[in-house]
Every structure is written in structure tokens, then in C-alpha cells.
Protein backbone atom coordinates (compact mmCIF):
# COMPACT_ATOMS: atom_id res chain seq x y z
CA UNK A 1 114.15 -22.06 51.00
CA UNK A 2 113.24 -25.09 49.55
CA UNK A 3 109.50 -26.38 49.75
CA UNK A 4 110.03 -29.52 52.12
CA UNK A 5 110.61 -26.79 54.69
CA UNK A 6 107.36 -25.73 55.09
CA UNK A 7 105.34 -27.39 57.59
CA UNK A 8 101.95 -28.84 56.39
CA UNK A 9 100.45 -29.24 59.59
CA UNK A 10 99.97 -32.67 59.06
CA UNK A 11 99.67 -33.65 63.16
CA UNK A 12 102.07 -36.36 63.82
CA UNK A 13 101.06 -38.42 66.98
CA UNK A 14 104.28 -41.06 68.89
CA UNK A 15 102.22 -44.12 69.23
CA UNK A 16 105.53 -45.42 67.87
CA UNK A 17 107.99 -46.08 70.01
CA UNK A 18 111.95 -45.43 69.58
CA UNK A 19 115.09 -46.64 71.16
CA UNK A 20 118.63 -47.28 70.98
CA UNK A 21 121.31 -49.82 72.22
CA UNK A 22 125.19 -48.74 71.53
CA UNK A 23 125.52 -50.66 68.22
CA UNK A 24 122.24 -53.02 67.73
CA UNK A 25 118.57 -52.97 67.65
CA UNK A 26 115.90 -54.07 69.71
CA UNK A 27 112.68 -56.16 68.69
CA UNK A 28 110.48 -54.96 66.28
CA UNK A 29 107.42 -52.93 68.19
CA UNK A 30 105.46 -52.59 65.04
CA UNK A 31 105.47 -51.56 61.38
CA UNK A 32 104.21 -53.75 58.46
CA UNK A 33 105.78 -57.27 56.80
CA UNK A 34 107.70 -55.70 54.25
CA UNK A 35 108.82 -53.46 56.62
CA UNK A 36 110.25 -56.95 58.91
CA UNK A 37 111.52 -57.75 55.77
CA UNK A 38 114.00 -55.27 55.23
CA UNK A 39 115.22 -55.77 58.56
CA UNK A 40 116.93 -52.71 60.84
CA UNK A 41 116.57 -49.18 59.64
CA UNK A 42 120.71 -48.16 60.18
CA UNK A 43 120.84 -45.21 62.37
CA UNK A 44 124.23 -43.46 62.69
CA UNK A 45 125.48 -41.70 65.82
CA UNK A 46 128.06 -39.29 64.91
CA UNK A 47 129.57 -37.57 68.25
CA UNK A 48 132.42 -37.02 69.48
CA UNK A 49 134.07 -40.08 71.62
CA UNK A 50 137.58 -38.66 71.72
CA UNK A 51 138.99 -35.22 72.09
CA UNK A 52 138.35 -31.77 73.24
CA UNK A 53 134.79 -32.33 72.75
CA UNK A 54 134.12 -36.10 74.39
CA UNK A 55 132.21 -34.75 77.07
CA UNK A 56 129.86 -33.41 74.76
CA UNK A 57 129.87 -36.41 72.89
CA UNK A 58 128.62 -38.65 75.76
CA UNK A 59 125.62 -36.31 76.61
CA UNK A 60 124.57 -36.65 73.25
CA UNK A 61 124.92 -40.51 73.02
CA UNK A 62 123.48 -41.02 76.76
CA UNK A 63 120.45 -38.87 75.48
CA UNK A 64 119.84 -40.54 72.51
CA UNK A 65 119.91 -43.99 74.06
CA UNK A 66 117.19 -43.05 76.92
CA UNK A 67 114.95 -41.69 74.54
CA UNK A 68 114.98 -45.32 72.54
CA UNK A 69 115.08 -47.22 76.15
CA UNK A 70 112.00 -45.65 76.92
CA UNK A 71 110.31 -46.91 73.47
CA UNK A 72 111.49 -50.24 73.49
CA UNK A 73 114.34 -49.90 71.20
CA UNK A 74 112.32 -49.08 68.28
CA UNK A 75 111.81 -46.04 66.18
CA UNK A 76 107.84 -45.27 64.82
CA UNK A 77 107.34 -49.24 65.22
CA UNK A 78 110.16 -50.16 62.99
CA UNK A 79 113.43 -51.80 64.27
CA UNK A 80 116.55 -49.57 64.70
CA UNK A 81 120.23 -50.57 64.38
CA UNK A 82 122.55 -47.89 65.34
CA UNK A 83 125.75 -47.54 64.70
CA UNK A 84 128.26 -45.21 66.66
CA UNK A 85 131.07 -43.38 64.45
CA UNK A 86 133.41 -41.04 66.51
CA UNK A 87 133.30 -37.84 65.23
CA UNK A 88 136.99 -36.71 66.64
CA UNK A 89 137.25 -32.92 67.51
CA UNK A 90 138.54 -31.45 63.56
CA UNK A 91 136.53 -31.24 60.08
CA UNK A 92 138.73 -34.19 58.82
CA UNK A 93 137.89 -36.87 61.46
CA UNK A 94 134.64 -35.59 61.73
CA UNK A 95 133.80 -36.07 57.52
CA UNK A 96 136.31 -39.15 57.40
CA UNK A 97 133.71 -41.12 60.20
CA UNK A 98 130.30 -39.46 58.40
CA UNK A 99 131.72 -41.04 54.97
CA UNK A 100 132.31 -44.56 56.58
CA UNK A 101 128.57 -44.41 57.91
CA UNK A 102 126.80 -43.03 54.22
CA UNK A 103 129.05 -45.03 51.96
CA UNK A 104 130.52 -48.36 54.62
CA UNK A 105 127.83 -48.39 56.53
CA UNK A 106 124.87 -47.39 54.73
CA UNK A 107 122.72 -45.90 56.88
CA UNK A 108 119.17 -44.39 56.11
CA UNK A 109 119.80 -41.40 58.61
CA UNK A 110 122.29 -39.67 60.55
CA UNK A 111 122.08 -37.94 64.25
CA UNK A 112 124.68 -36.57 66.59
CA UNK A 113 127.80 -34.13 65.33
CA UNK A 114 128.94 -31.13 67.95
CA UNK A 115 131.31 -29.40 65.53
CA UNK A 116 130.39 -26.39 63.39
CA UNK A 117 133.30 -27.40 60.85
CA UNK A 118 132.33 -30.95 60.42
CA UNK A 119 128.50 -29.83 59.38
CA UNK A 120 130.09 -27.42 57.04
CA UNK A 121 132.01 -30.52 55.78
CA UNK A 122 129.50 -32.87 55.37
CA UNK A 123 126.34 -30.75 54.18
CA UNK A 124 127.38 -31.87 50.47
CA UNK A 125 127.53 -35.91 51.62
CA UNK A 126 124.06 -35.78 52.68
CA UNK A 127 122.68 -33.77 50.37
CA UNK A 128 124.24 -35.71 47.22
CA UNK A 129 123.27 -39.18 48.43
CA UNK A 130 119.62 -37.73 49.97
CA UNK A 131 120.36 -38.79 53.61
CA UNK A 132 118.78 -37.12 56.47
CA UNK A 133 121.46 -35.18 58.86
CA UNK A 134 119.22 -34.73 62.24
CA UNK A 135 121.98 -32.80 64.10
CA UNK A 136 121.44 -32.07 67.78
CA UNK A 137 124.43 -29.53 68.53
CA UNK A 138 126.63 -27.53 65.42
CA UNK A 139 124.24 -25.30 63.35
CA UNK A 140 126.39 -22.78 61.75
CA UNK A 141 124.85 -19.71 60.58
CA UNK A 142 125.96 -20.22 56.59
CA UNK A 143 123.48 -23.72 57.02
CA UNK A 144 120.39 -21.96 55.35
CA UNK A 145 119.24 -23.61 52.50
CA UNK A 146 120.06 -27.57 52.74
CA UNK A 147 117.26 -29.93 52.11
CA UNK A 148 118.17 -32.88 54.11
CA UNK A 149 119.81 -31.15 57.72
CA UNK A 150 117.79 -30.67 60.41
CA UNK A 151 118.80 -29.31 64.04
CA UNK A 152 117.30 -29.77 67.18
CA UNK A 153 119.53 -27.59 68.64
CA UNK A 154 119.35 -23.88 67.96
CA UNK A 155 121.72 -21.61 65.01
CA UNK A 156 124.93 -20.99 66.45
CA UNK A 157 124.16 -17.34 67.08
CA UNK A 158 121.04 -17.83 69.00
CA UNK A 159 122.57 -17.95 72.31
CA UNK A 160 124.21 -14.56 71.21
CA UNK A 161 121.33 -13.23 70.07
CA UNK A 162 119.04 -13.98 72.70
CA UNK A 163 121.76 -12.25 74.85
CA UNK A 164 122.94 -8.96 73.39
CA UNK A 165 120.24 -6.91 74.63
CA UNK A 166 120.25 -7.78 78.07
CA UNK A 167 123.93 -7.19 78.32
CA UNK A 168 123.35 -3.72 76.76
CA UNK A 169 120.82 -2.63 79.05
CA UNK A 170 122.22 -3.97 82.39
CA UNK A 171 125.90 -3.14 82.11
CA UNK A 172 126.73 0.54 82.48
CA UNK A 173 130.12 0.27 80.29
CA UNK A 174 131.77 -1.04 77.78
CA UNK A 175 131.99 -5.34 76.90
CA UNK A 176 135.11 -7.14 75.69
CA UNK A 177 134.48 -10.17 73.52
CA UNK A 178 137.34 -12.97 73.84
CA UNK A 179 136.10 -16.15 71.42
CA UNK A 180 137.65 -19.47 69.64
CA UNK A 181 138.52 -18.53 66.08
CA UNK A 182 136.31 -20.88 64.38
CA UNK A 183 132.55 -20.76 62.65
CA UNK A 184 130.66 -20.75 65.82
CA UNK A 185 133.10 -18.60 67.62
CA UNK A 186 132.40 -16.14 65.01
CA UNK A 187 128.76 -16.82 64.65
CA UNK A 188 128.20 -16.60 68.50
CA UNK A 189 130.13 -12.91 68.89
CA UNK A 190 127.89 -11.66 65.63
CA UNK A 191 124.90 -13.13 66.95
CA UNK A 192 125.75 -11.10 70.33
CA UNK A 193 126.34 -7.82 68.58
CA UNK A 194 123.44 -8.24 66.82
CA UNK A 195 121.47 -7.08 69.73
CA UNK A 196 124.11 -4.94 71.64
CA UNK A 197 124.47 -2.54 69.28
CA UNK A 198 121.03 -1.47 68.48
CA UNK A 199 120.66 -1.60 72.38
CA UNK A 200 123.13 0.84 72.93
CA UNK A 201 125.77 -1.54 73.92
CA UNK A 202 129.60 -0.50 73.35
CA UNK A 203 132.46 -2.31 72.55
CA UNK A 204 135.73 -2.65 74.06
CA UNK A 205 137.69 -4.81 71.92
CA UNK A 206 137.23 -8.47 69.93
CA UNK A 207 139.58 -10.88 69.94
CA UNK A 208 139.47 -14.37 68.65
CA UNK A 209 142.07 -17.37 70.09
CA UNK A 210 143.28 -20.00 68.07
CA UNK A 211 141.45 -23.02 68.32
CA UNK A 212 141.76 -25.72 69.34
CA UNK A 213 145.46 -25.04 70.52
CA UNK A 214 144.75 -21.97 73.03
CA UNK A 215 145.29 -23.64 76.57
CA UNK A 216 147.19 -20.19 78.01
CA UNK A 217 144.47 -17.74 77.83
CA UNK A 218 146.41 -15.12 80.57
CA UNK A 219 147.94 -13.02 77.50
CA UNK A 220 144.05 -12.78 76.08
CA UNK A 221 142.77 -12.07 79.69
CA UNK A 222 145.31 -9.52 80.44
CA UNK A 223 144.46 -7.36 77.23
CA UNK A 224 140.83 -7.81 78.44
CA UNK A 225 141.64 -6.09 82.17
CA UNK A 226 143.54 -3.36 81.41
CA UNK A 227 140.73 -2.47 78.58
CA UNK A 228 138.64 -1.09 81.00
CA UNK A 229 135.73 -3.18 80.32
CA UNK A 230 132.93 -3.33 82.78
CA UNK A 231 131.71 -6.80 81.09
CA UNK A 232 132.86 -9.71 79.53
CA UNK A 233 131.84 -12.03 76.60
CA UNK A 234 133.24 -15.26 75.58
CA UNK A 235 132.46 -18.36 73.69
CA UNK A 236 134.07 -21.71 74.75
CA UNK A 237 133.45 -25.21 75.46
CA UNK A 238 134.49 -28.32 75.84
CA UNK A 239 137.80 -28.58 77.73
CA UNK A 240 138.27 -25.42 76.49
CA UNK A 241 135.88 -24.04 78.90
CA UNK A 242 137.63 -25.37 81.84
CA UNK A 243 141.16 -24.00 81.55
CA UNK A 244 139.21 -20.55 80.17
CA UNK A 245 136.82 -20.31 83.49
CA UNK A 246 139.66 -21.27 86.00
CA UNK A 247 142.28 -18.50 84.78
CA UNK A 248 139.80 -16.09 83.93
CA UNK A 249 139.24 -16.27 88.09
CA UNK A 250 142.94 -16.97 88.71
CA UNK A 251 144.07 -13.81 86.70
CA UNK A 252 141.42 -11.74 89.02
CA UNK A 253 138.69 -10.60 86.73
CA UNK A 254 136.62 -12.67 88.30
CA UNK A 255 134.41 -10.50 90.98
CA UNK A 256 136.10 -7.53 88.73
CA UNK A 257 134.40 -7.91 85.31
CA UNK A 258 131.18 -9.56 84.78
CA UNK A 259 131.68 -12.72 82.57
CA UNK A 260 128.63 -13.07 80.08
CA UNK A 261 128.89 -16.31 77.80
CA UNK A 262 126.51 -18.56 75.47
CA UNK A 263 125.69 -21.41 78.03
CA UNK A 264 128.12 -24.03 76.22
CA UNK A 265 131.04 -22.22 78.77
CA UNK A 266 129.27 -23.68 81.93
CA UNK A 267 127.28 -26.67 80.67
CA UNK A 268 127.17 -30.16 81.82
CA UNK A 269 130.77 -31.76 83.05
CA UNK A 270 132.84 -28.65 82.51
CA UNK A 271 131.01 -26.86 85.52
CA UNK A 272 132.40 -29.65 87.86
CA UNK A 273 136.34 -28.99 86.23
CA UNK A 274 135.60 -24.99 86.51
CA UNK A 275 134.54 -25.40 90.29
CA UNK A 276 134.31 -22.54 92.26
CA UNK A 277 135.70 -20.19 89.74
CA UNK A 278 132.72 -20.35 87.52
CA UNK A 279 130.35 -19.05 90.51
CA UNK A 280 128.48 -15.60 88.92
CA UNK A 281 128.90 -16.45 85.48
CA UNK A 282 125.81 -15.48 83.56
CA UNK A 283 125.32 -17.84 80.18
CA UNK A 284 121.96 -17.87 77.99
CA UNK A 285 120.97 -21.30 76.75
CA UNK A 286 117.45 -22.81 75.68
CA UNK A 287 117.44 -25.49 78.25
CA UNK A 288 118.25 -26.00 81.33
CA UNK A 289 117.58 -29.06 84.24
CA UNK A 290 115.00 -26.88 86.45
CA UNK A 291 112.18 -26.20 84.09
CA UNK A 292 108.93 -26.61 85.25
CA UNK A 293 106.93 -28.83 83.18
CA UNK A 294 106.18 -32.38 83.39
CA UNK A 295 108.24 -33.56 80.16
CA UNK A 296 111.38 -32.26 81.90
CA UNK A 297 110.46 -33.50 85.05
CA UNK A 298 110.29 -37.12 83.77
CA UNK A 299 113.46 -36.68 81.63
CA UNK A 300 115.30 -35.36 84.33
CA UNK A 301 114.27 -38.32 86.71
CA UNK A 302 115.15 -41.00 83.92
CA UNK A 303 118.54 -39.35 82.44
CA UNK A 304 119.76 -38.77 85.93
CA UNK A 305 119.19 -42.70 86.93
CA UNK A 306 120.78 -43.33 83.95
CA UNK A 307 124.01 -41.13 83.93
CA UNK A 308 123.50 -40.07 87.59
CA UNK A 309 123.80 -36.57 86.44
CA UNK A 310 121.93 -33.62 85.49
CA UNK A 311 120.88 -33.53 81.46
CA UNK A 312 122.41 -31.12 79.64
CA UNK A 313 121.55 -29.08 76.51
CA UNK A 314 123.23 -31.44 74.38
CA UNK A 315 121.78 -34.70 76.15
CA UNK A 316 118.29 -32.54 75.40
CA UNK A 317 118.41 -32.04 71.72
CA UNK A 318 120.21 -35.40 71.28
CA UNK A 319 116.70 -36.69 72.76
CA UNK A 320 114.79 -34.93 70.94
CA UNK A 321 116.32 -35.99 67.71
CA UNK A 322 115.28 -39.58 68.73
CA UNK A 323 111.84 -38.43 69.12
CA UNK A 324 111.06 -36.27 65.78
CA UNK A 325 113.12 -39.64 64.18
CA UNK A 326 110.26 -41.50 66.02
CA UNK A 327 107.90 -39.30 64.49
CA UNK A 328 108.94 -39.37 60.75
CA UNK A 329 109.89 -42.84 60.40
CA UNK A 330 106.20 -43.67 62.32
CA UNK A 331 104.83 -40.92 59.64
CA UNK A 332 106.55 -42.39 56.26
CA UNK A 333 105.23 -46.46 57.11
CA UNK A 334 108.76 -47.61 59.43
CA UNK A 335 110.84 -48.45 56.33
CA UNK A 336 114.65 -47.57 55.05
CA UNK A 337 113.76 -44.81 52.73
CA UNK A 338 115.71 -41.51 53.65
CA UNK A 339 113.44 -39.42 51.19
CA UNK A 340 110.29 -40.60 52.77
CA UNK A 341 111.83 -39.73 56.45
CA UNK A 342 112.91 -36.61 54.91
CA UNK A 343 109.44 -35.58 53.95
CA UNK A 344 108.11 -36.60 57.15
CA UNK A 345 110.21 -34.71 59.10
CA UNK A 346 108.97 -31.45 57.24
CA UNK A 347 105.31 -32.34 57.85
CA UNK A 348 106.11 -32.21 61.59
CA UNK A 349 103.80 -29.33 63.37
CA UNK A 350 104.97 -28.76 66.75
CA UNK A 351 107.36 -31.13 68.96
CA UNK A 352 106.58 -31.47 72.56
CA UNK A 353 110.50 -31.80 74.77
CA UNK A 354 111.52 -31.13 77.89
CA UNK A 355 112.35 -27.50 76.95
CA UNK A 356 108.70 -26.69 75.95
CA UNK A 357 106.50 -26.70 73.19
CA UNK A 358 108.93 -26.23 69.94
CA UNK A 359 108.41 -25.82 66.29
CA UNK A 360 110.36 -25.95 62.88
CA UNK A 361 111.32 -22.47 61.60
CA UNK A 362 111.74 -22.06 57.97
CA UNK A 363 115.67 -23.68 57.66
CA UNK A 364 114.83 -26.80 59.57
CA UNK A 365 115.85 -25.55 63.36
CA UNK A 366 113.37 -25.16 66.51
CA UNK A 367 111.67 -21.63 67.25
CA UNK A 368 112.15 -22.11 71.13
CA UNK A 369 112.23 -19.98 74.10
CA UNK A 370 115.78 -18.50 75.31
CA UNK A 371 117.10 -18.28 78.75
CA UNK A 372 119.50 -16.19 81.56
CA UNK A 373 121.36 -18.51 83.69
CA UNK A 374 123.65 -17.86 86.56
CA UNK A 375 126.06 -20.05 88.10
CA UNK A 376 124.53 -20.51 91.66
CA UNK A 377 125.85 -23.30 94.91
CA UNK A 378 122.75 -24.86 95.20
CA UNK A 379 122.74 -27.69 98.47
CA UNK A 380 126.46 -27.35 97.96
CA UNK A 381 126.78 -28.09 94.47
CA UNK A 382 127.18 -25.32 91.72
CA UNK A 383 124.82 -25.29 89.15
CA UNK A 384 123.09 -23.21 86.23
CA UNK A 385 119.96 -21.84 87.83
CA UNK A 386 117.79 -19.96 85.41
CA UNK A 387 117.12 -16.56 86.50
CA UNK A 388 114.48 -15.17 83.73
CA UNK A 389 113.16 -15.56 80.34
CA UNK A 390 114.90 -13.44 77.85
CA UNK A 391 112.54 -14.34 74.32
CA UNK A 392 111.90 -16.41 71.99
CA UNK A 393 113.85 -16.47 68.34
């Protein structure tokens, strides 16, 4: 691992103040005169706004944008001009829109991008031309040694990970694993078994669907029920997740086999499109709305005035991207200079979000707590109700 990686514990305080309009800058809240001079520091917003993925897309844009309405449309006192690219749903839109921003565009730092292919795509972009990547979704597990990506998300396997043993020890048979064939399909099911197995947990099967054309998953589902499987585990999302949730209950395993998932099957929008047929699906994710601390409180008031919905995982990490941004760009004197973010953003010690108290691990992603979730009707409305801890990776 490369030295920048290593925190100095160099205590970074936000009297700077962040924000974000869809493509423009607010005044300057601070900084010096040369850094006036130089005008904006270019911000690009890579997320999807079209595809199987849009949903996700928005969270992370409507995120983003409340953390730099809060601060006055500025980023550690300096001016901020962002500019939205769409990153599509495959690799090719996704690096075709991160090369207009790096090489059209010019900007000193990148946020956003959902897809697990597109990171893989683009790791060599940033890296050549020493431009920050602060991604708040896709965090493949093969991203271990790049100098200039950062996630405030989690590694794709994490959710997995975190979930594996609980599975093991509370189902009394064997688990079937249906998944999208691509990187964080595969990294999610690894992650999983990573845990089951040395728990005891047995497999029935593990299948992957093609992605992103699977829309008929009742061939998949039917190989699943007559498996035998007491348990289920799956990783979709996106649109995806809807069509997955809805047959898995209209084919009848629903009630029959317990349906275990990273939380990205039940998060945000999809919920509403899976309706009734996601009720009793258990997902493990390191956020969720009802957290009890005083950061989430606030962020939950604000995002849901804004959106008038619930903040999501993605809509999370998105604004907390804006805030260690705020941080670095405070930290290296508010002025275009990707290296001196880039720095900065290494000398981070601890970052304070609405999921709790966070930190840099050693490959630039946040050592957070991990949680069991259960789809619940809550006043009438199904939600994701966390049900216990299950660690910290």
C-alpha cells in the first residue's frame, strides 16, 4: 500500500463550508486571493442519470447537493463548480463520460460512480493524470492499491461479509446463492462465503444471471426451490431488484425460503416497486434512516425536506464524500491542485456522518459498523428497520 494511505492524524476541523448547485457554484465563503483568482475548483459528478441504475444515481446527486446547500455552496472556503456527467449503466458509458470530465472538462476531482465495471475502467484515468476519484458506491474488491480512489462507501464484499456468519448460525440448512454475473455480484457471494463457511454454513448451489439482461428470473428461482434450500442469498439492485423481489414472492418462495441479501436488494426506491413482496427480507447494510444519533437525525430531517423521502445508503456516502472533499480542500489552502487534495484526504483521522464515527482503513475505504435489516410495515409503509448490530470490518 502506498504511503499516502496512512493516516497522520493530522485533525482536520469543517470550519469550511461545502455545497453544490446542479452545474454551477455558489459565492466564495472563504479561502485566500490567489485562491479567488483561480476561480471555481471543477467538481465532477459522475452517477448514473439513465438506465438500470438512475435511481441510484439520483440518491447520490440529491445527497451530494444537501451536503453543499448546507455550507453555502462552497467546499473548505473555496468556490465549487460542479459539473454532472451521466455515468449510463455499462463500463463504456461510464469511462466515455469520466474521460469528457478529466480531459473536456478538466476537473480537479471526481465524486459519484455506482458501477463496479466503470471503477475498474477508470482507475488508470485517474491515476495517470493524478486526479482524485472520491467514489461513494462501486468498490470492487481487485481496488487495493490505487493512490488517488477513495470510497465512502464500503468494498463490495462487506455487506457479504458482515453477513455470512449470521446466516450460518441462524439457519438450520443449507443456502442457495442466486447473483448478477458481474464484479460485485461475484465479490458480494465471496464476501458471504467468507464467513459461512468457517461458521459451519453449507451450500446448496451458486448461480450467477446474466447481467444486465436477466428480467425472467422464474427459471433461476425454480432451480433454487426444488434445491431444498432452507435460505436464500442474492445480490441485486437497481431495477433489477424489483422484478427479482416480486417473482421471487410470485413463484412462492417467499414465506418458504428465507431471502438473505446485501441491503442494495431493498434500498431506497426499489422497496416502493417490490411492495408487499419484499416484507421479511433480511439485507445487511452500513446505514440505514433510523439510527440514533444526532448527525442522522439532522440529515434525515434535511434530505427528507429536500427529496421528501427517506436517505438511502447511497444518498449517505454521496454526502459524505462532500464532506471529507470539504475537509481536504479546507486542509490543502481551497485551491485547484488534485495532488494537494489528494494528500489531504490521507491526513484525514476520523470522519463524523450520519452512520457513526468512521475512519480510513489502509486502501482508502471507511472501517464502519455493519448492520441486520428486515423489511418491516411500519405506520403502513414498508421499510428497512434495523434489527441488530452484526460488527464492524
Amino acid at each position: 500500500m502506498t504511503a499516502r494511505r496512512t493516516p497522520q492524524l493530522i485533525a482536520l476541523t469543517a470550519a469550511g463550508a461545502l455545497a453544490l448547485s446542479a452545474c454551477g457554484g455558489g459565492t466564495l465563503g472563504g479561502g485566500d486571493d490567489d485562491a479567488a483568482a483561480e476561480g471555481p475548483i471543477k467538481i465532477g459528478l459522475l452517477v448514473p442519470q439513465s438506465g438500470v441504475y438512475k435511481s441510484l444515481g439520483d440518491d447520490m446527486k440529491a445527497g451530494f447537493e444537501l451536503y453543499l446547500e448546507e455550507h453555502d455552496d462552497t467546499l473548505g472556503g473555496a468556490e465549487i463548480e460542479v459539473i454532472l456527467a451521466d455515468e449510463g449503466e455499462t463500463a463504456d458509458s461510464g469511462k466515455a463520460a469520466a474521460d469528457k470530465l478529466v480531459k473536456q472538462d478538466e476537473v480537479t476531482v471526481v465524486t459519484g460512480v455506482v458501477s463496479s465495471a466503470v471503477i475498474n475502467g477508470v482507475v488508470d484515468l485517474f491515476e495517470t493524470n493524478k486526479i482524485p476519484l472520491v467514489g461513494s458506491n462501486a468498490s470492487p474488491t481487485t481496488l487495493t492499491d490505487a493512490t488517488y480512489v477513495w470510497r465512502t462507501s464500503y468494498v463490495n464484499d462487506e455487506p457479504g461479509k458482515a453477513l455470512g456468519a449470521y446466516v450460518a448460525e441462524n439457519v438450520d440448512g443449507s443456502v442457495y446463492f442466486l447473483a448478477a454475473d458481474y464484479q460485485a455480484g461475484l465479490d458480494e457471494v465471496t464476501g458471504f462465503k467468507s464467513t459461512f463457511e468457517p461458521a459451519g454454513g453449507e451450500t446448496a448451489d451458486e448461480v450467477y444471471t446474466p447481467f444486465p439482461g436477466t428480467t425472467n428470473f422464474q427459471p433461476f428461482l425454480a432451480n433454487a426451490k426444488s434445491s431444498g434450500a432452507e435460505a436464500l442469498f442474492s445480490f441485486y439492485a437497481g431495477g433489477a431488484a424489483v422484478e427479482f423481489v416480486k417473482q421471487y414472492d410470485q413463484f412462492g418462495l417467499k414465506g418458504e425460503v428465507d431471502h438473505y441479501s446485501a441491503g442494495f436488494l431493498t434500498e431506497g426506491g426499489v422497496l416502493d416497486g417490490q411492495g408487499a413482496s419484499a416484507e421479511g427480507t433480511f439485507t445487511a447494510m452500513n446505514y440505514n434512516y433510523d439510527l440514533d444519533n444526532e448527525i442522522n437525525a439532522a440529515f434525515v430531517e434535511a434530505y427528507e425536506a429536500k427529496t421528501d423521502r427517506l436517505p438511502t445508503t447511497y444518498a449517505m456516502a454521496s454526502y459524505d464524500a462532500a464532506k471529507v472533499l470539504d475537509l481536504a480542500i479546507e486542509a490543502s489552502g481551497g485551491v485547484a491542485d488534485g495532488d494537494a487534495i489528494n494528500t489531504a484526504l490521507g491526513e484525514i483521522e476520523e470522519i463524523e456522518s450520519p452512520r457513526g464515527t468512521w475512519t480510513w482503513s489502509d486502501i482508502g475505504t471507511p472501517v464502519q459498523q455493519w448492520y441486520l435489516r428486515e423489511v418491516q410495515e411500519v405506520d403502513g409503509t414498508l421499510q428497512n428497520v434495523v434489527i441488530q448490530e452484526l460488527g464492524e470490518l
